[in-house]
Protein backbone atom coordinates (compact mmCIF):
# COMPACT_ATOMS: atom_id res chain seq x y z
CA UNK A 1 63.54 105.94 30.60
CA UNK A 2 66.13 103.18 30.77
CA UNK A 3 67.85 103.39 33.97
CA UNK A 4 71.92 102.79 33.05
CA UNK A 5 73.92 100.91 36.03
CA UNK A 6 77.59 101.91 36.10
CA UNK A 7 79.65 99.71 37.79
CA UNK A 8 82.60 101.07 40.26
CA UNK A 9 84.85 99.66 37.73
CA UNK A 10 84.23 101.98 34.88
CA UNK A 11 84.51 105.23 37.05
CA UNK A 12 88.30 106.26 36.65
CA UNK A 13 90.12 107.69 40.15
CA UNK A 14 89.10 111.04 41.03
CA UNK A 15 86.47 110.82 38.43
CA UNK A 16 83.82 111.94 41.33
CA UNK A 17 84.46 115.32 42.64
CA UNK A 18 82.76 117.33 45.21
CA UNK A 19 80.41 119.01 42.86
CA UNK A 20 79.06 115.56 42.09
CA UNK A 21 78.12 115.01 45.44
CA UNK A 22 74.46 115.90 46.96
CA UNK A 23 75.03 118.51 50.16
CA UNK A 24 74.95 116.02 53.50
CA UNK A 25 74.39 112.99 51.99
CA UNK A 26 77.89 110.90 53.32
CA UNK A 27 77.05 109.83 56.42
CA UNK A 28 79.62 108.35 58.82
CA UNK A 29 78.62 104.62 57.77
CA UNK A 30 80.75 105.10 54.25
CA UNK A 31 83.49 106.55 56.02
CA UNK A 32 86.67 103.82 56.79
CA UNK A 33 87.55 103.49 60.13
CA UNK A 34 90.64 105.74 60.77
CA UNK A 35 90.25 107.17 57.43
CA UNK A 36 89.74 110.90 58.85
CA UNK A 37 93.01 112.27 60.04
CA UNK A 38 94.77 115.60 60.83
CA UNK A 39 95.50 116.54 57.28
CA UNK A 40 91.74 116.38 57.01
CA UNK A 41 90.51 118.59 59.34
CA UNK A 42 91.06 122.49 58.71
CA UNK A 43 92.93 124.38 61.39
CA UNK A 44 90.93 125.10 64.38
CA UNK A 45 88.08 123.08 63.31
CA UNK A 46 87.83 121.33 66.19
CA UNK A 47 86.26 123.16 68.94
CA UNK A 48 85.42 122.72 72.59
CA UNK A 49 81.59 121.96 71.13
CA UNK A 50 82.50 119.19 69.21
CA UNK A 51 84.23 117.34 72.30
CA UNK A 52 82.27 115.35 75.18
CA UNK A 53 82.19 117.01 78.13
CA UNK A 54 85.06 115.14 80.31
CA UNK A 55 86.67 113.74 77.17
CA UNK A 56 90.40 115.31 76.96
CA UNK A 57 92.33 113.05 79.52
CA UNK A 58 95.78 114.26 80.40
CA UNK A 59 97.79 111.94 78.53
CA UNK A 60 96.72 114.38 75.72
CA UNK A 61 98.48 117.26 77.03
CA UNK A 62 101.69 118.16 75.50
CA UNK A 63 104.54 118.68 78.56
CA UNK A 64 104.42 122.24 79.54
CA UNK A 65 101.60 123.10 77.67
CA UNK A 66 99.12 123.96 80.53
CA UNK A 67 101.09 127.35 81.84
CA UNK A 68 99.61 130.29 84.59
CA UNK A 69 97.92 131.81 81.77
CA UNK A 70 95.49 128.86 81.29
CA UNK A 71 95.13 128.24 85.28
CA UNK A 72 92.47 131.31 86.92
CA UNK A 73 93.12 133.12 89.96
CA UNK A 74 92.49 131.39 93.58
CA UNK A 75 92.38 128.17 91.53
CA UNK A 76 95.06 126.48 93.45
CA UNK A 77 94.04 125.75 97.47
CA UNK A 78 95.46 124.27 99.45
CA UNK A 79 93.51 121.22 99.25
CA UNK A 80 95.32 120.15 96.25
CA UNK A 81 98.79 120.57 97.48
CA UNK A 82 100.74 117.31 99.12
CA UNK A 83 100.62 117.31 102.65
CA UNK A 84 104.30 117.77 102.75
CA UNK A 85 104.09 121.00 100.55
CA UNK A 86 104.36 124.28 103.08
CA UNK A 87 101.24 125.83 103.34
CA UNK A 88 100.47 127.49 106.31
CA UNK A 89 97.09 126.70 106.60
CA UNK A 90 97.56 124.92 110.38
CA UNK A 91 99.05 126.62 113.36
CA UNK A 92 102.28 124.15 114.42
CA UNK A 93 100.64 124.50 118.18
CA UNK A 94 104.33 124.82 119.53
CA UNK A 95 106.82 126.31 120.67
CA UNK A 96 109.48 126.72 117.51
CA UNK A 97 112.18 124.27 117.83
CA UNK A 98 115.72 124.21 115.67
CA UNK A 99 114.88 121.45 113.47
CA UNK A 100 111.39 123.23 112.50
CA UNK A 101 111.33 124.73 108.60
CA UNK A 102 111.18 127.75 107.28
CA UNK A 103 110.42 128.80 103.36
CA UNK A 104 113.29 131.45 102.31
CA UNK A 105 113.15 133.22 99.01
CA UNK A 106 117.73 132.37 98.33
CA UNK A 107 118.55 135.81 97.82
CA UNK A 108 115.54 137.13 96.53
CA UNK A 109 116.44 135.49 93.34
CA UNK A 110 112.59 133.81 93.16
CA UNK A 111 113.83 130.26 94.09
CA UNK A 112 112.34 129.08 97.39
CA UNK A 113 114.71 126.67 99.90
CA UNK A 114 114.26 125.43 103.30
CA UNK A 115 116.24 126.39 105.98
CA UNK A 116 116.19 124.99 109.72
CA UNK A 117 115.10 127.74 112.33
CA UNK A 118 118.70 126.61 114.20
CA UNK A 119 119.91 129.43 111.25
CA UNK A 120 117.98 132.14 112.83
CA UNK A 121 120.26 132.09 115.58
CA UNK A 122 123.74 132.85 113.04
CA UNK A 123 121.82 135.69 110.56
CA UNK A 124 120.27 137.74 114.43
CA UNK A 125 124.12 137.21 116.01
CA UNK A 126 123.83 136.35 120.03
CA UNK A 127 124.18 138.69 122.77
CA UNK A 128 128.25 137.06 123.59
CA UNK A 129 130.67 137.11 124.59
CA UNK A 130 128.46 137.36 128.04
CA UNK A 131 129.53 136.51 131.65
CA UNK A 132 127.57 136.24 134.88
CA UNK A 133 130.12 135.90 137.79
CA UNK A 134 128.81 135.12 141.34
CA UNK A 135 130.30 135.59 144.74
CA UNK A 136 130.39 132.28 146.86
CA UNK A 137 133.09 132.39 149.52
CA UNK A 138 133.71 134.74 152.03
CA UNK A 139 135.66 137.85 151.56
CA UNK A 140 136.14 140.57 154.51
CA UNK A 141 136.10 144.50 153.32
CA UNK A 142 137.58 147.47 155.38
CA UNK A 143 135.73 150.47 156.39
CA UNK A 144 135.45 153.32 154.12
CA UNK A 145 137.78 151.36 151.26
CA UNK A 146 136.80 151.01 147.49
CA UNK A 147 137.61 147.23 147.64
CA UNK A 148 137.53 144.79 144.12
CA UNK A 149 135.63 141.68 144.89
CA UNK A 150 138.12 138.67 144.68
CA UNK A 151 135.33 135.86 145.39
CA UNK A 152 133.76 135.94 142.41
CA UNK A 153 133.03 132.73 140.24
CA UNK A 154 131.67 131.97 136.91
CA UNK A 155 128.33 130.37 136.90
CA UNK A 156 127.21 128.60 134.57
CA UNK A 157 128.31 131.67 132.16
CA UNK A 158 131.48 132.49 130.92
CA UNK A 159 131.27 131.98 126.92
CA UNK A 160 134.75 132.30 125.23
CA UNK A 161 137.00 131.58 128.85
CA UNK A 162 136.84 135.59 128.93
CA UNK A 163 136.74 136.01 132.48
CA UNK A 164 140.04 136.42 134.05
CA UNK A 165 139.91 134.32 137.49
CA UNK A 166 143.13 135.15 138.20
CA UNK A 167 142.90 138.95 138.24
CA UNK A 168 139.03 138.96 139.22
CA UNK A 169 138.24 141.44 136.05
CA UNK A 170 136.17 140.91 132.56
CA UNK A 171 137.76 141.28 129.42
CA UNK A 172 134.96 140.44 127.14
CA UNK A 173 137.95 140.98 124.00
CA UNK A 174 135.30 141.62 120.76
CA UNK A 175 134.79 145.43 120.15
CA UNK A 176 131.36 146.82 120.90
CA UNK A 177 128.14 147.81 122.79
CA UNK A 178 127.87 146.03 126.19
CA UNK A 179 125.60 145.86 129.36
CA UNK A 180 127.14 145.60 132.67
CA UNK A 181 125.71 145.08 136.17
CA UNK A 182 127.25 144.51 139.53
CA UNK A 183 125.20 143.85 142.84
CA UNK A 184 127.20 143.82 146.40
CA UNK A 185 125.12 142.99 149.67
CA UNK A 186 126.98 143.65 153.31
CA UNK A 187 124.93 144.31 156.92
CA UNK A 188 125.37 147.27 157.70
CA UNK A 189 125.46 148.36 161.27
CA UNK A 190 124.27 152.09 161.62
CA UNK A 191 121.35 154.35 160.35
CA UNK A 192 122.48 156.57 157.79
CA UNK A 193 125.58 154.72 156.63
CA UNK A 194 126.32 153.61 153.25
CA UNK A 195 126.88 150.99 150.58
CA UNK A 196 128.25 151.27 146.54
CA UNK A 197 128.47 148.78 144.26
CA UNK A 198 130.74 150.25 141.56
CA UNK A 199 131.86 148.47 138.10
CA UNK A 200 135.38 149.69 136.99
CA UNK A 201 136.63 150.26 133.42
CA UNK A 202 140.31 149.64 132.88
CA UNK A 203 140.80 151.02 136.70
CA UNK A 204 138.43 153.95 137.22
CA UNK A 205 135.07 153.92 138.27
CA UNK A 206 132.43 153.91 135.10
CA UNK A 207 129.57 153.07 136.93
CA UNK A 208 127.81 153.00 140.84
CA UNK A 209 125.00 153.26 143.03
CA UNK A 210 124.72 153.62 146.65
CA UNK A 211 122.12 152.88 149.40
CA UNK A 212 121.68 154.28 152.55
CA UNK A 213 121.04 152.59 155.86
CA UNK A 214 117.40 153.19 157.47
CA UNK A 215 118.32 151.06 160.57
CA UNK A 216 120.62 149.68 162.45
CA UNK A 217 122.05 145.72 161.75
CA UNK A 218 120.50 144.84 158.55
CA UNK A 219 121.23 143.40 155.21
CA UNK A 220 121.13 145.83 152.40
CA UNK A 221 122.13 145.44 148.58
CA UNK A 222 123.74 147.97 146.25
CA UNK A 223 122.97 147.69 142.64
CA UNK A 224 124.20 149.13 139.46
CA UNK A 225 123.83 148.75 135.56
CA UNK A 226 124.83 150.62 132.69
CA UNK A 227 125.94 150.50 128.65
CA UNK A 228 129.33 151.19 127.78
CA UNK A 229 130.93 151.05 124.54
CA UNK A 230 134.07 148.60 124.30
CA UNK A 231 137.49 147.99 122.36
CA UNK A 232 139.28 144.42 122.36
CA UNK A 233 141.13 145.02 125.28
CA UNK A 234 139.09 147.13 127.71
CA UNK A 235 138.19 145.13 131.18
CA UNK A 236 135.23 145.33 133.68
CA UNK A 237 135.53 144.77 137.66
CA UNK A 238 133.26 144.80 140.24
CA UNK A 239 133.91 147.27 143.52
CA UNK A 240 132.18 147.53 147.16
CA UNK A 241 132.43 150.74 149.26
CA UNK A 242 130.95 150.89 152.65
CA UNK A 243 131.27 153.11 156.03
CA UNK A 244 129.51 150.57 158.70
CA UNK A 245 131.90 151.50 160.91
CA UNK A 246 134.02 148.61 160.73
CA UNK A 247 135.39 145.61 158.96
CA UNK A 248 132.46 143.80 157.24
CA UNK A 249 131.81 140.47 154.95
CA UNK A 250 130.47 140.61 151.73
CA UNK A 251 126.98 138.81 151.95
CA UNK A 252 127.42 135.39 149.37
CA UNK A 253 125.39 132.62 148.38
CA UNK A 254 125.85 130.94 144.70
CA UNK A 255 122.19 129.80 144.32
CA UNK A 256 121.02 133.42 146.04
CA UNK A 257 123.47 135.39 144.16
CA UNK A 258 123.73 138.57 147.12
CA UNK A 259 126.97 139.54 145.58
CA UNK A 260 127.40 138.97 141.35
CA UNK A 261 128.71 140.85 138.48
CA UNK A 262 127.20 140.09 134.59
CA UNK A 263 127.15 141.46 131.26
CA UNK A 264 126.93 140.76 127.77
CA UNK A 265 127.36 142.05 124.28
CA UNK A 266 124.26 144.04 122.24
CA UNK A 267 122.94 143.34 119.23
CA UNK A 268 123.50 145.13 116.82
């Protein structure tokens, strides 16, 4: 049988269709370079065994296309975040300073911010206005007399200028829960005598303790605390009462503090 060669030339376009075609017989040799593209391939036809292992580099990711869905649980550590990312993984070996960081979730709206630990300070409140007063000159006080002592100085404490110097009282002026303490020291000169230390409220006692002598000619110190609830305009002073039998001088000494009167505003 005569073998008939047909030229490319008398095949019209088209003219060779699928059917025409032997099953696997165009290998990738008669293919142009470049000639397969994306309106070529069927939807979903290429699948994760027809790429190299290691073969999708990032530049092929659309922006915003890899989301929590496609990243597995626990797959984040630590190691991969920046050194400067908070993570918690190392102790800061200190004690916590104001300029240290903290994470804060802004009003529990989801967005984290930093905020320096200085802020602590204005969201707890501090326990002021507060005043420690201390006695450190000499003041003489009569026998069997509730006496206010005059010889009392602030040191180093005295936030807002609230203690009144001139009238030798506290007037801590901001309404609410306080602590108060007052401490006298005298000698006193008989067994069985006595010494009070007494804080006044607005002119009446509030608040005292008293000792009793064991001996004779000795040093003994009165002290008393307690909470009281304040308005704006309420004021604090310190009292001695004694019955030694005589004139006596209130024991002083600013770095000893024998004789002092403190308090300060609660939290809360």
């Amino acid at each position: 049988m005569a073998i008939i060669k047909v030229k490319t030339g008398g095949i019209t376009a088209d003219a060779i269709t699928d059917a025409l075609i032997a099953d696997d017989v165009v290998g990738t040799e008669h293919l142009t370079a470049n000639e397969v593209d994306t309106t070529a391939l069927g939807a979903d036809a290429v699948t994760g065994a027809q790429l190299a292992d290691n073969a999708v580099n990032s530049e092929h990711y659309t922006d915003g296309s890899v989301d929590t869905a496609h990243i597995a649980d626990a797959q984040i550590t630590t190691a991969k975040l920046s050194t400067a990312v908070f993570t918690g993984a190392t102790d800061i070996g200190a004690d916590l300073a104001d300029a240290d960081l903290f994470l804060v979730d802004d009003g529990a709206g989801g967005t984290l911010r930093k905020s320096a630990a200085s802020r602590l300070k204005t969201y707890v409140g501090y326990n002021t206005p507060r005043i420690l007063a201390v006695s450190n000159t000499s003041q003489t006080v009569s026998d069997n007399t509730s006496t206010k002592i005059t010889n009392l100085n602030t040191q180093p404490i005295n936030t807002g200028g609230t203690w009144d110097s001139s009238n030798h009282r506290w007037t801590p002026g901001v309404a609410g829960t306080y602590y108060l303490a007052g401490q006298t020291s005298i000698n006193l000169n008989n067994a069985g005598s006595y010494l009070q230390a007494m804080i006044y409220k607005n002119g009446s006692v509030a608040s005292y303790y008293q000792v009793v002598a064991e001996g004779t000619n000795a040093t003994y110190t009165s002290k008393t605390t307690f909470i009281d609830t304040a308005d704006t305009d309420d004021y604090y002073e310190l009292f001695i009462r004694h019955n030694s039998g005589g004139n006596s001088t209130v024991n002083y000494d600013s770095a000893a503090k024998y004789t002092h009167f403190f308090g300060y505003k609660l939290i809360g």
